[in-house]
Protein backbone atom coordinates (compact mmCIF):
# COMPACT_ATOMS: atom_id res chain seq x y z
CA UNK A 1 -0.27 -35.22 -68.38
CA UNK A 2 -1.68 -38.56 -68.70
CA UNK A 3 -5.43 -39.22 -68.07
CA UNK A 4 -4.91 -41.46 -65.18
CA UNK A 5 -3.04 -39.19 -63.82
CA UNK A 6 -5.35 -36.64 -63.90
CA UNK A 7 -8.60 -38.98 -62.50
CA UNK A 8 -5.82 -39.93 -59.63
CA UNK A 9 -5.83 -36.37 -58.79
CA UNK A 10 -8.36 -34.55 -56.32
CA UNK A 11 -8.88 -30.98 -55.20
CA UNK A 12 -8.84 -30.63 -51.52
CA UNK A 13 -13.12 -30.26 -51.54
CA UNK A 14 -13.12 -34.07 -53.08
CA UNK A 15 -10.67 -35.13 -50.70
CA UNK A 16 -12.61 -33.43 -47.71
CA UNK A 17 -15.98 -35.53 -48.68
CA UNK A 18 -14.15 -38.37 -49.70
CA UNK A 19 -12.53 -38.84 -46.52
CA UNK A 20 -15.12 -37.40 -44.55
CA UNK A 21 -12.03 -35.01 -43.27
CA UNK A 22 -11.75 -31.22 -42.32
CA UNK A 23 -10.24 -28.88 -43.91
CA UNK A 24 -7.76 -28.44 -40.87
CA UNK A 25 -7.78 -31.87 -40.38
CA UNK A 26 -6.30 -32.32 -43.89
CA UNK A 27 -3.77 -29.18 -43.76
CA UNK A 28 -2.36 -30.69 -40.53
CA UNK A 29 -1.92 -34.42 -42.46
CA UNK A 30 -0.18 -32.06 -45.35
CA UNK A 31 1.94 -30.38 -42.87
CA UNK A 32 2.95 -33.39 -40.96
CA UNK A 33 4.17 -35.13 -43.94
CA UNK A 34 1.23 -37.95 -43.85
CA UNK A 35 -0.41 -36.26 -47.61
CA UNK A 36 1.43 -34.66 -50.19
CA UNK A 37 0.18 -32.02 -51.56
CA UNK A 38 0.83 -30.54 -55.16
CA UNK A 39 0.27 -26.83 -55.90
CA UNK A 40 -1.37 -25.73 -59.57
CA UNK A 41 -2.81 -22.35 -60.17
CA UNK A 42 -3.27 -20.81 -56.64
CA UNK A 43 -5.22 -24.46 -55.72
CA UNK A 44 -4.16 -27.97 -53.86
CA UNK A 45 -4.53 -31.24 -55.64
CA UNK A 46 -3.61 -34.54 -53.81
CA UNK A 47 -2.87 -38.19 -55.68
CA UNK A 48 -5.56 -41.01 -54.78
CA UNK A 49 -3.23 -43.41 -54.91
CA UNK A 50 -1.16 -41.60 -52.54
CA UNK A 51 -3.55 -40.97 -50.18
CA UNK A 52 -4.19 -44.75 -50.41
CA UNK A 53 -0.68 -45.38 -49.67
CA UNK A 54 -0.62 -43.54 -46.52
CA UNK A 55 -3.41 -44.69 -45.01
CA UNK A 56 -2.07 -48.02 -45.99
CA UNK A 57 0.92 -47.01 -43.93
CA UNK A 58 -0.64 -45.61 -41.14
CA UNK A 59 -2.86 -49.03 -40.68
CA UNK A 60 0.18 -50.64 -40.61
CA UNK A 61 2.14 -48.37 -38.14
CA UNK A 62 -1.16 -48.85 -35.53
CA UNK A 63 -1.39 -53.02 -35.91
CA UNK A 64 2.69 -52.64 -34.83
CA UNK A 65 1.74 -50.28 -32.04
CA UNK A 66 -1.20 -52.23 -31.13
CA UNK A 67 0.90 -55.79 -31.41
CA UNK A 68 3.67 -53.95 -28.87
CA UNK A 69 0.79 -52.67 -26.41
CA UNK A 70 -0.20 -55.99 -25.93
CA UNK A 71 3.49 -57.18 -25.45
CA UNK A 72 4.16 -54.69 -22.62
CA UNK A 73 0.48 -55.87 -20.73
CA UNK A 74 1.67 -59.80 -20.74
């Protein structure tokens, strides 16, 4: 495996502080498709970058929500 792609990766305790996220908060995001999640020896890593990417995404999907809220109140 290559070394970035190891420092990309991060256990779910790192991605807990990192996001300032619970546990259950993250294993819903996991479940619902929002993280992925990769399996290795019994424990969960997750990809930075993906993690980025999502969020990304999910900024993105709230300024469309937020553009078509203010469509509906004019």
């Amino acid at each position: 495996m290559k070394e970035s792609t190891i420092n990309d990766l991060l256990t779910l305790p790192q991605l807990m502080d990192w996001l300032d996220l619970s546990r259950g908060t993250i294993y819903r995001l996991r479940k619902e498709g929002t993280f992925k999640a990769y399996k290795l020896a019994g424990k969960l890593y997750f990809k930075r970058s993906e993690i980025l990417e999502a969020i990304e995404a999910n900024e993105e999907t709230t300024e469309q929500l937020n553009e078509e809220a203010i469509k509906e109140t004019n």
